[in-house]
Protein backbone atom coordinates (compact mmCIF):
# COMPACT_ATOMS: atom_id res chain seq x y z
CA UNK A 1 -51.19 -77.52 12.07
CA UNK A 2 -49.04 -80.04 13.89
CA UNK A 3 -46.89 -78.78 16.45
CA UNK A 4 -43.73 -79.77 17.28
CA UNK A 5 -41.96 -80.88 20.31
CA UNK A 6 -38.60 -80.25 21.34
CA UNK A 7 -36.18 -82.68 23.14
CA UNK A 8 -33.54 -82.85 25.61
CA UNK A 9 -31.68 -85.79 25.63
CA UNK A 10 -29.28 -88.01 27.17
CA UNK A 11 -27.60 -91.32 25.67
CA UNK A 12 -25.48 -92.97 27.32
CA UNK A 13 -22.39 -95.49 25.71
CA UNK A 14 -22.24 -98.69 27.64
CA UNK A 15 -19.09 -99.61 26.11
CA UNK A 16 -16.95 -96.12 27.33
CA UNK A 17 -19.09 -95.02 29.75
CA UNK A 18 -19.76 -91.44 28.77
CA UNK A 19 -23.08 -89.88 28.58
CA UNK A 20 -23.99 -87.12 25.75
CA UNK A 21 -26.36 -84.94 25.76
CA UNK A 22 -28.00 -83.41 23.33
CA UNK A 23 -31.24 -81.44 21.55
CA UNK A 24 -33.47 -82.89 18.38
CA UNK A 25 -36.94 -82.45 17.31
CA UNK A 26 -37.12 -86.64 16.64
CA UNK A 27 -35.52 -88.45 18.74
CA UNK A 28 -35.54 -92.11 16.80
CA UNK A 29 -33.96 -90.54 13.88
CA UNK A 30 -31.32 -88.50 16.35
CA UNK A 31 -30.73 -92.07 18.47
CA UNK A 32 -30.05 -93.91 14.80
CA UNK A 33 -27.16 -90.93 13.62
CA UNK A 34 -25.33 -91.67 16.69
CA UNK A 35 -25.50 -94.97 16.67
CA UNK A 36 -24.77 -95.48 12.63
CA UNK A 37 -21.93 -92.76 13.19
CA UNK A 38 -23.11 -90.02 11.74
CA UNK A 39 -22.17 -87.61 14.47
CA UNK A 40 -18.65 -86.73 14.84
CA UNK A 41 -18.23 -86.58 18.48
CA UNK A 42 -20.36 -90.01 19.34
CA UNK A 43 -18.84 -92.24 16.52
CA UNK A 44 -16.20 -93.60 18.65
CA UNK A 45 -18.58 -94.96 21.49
CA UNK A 46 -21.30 -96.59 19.94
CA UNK A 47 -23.52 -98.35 20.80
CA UNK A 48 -25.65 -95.35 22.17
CA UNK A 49 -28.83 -96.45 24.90
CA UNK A 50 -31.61 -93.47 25.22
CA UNK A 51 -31.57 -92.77 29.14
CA UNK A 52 -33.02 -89.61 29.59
CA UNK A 53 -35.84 -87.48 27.61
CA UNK A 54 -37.54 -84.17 28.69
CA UNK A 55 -39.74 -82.86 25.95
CA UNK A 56 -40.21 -78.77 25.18
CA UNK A 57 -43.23 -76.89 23.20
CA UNK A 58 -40.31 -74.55 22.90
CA UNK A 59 -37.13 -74.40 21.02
CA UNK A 60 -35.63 -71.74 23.18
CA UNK A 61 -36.47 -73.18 26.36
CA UNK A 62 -35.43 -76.60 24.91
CA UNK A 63 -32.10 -75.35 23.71
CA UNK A 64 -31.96 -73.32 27.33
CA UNK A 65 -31.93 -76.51 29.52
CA UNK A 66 -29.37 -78.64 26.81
CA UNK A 67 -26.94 -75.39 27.57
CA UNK A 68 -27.82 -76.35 31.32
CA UNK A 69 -27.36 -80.00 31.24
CA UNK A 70 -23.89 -80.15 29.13
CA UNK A 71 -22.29 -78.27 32.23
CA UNK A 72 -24.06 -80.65 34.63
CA UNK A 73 -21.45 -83.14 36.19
CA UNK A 74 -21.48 -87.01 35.87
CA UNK A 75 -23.44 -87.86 38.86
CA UNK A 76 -25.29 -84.76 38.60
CA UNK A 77 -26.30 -86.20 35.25
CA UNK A 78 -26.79 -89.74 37.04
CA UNK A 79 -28.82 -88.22 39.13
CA UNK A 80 -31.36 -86.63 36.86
CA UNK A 81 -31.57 -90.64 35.09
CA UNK A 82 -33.05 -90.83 37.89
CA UNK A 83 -35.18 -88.20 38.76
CA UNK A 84 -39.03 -88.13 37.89
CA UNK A 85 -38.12 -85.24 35.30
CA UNK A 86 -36.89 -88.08 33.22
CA UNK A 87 -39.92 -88.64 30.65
CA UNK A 88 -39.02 -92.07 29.54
């Protein structure tokens, strides 16, 4: 049985400069919706760059830390780019 991993996620859109973040179990497919705009709340930024992963064995604890990050401020979220959490 093939288990699956859970992601945290942060794009960021070069053209507005806002950052989303978000929660997916495949992250290509997830990256390709926002930037085709198939998600309602990135549609008017694209293009969308991948800039942050951490990856869960856990739903819960995945959906947890996306709860955590959304409240996170923009250079607490610049910040964590940069931060050896970041598994990209």
């Amino acid at each position: 049985m093939t288990e699956i991993l859970h992601y945290i996620y942060i794009i960021y859109s070069p053209s507005s400069g806002h950052y989303y973040r978000g929660y997916t179990t495949n992250l290509e497919k997830r990256l390709e919706r926002h930037n085709n705009g198939k998600s309602s709340y990135t549609r008017n930024f694209v293009p969308w760059n991948l800039v942050y992963v951490e990856k869960y064995d856990s739903k819960t604890e995945a959906l947890q830390r996306e709860k955590k990050l959304k409240k996170y401020s923009k250079s607490q979220v610049k910040q964590l780019i940069d931060s050896p959490k970041n598994e990209i």
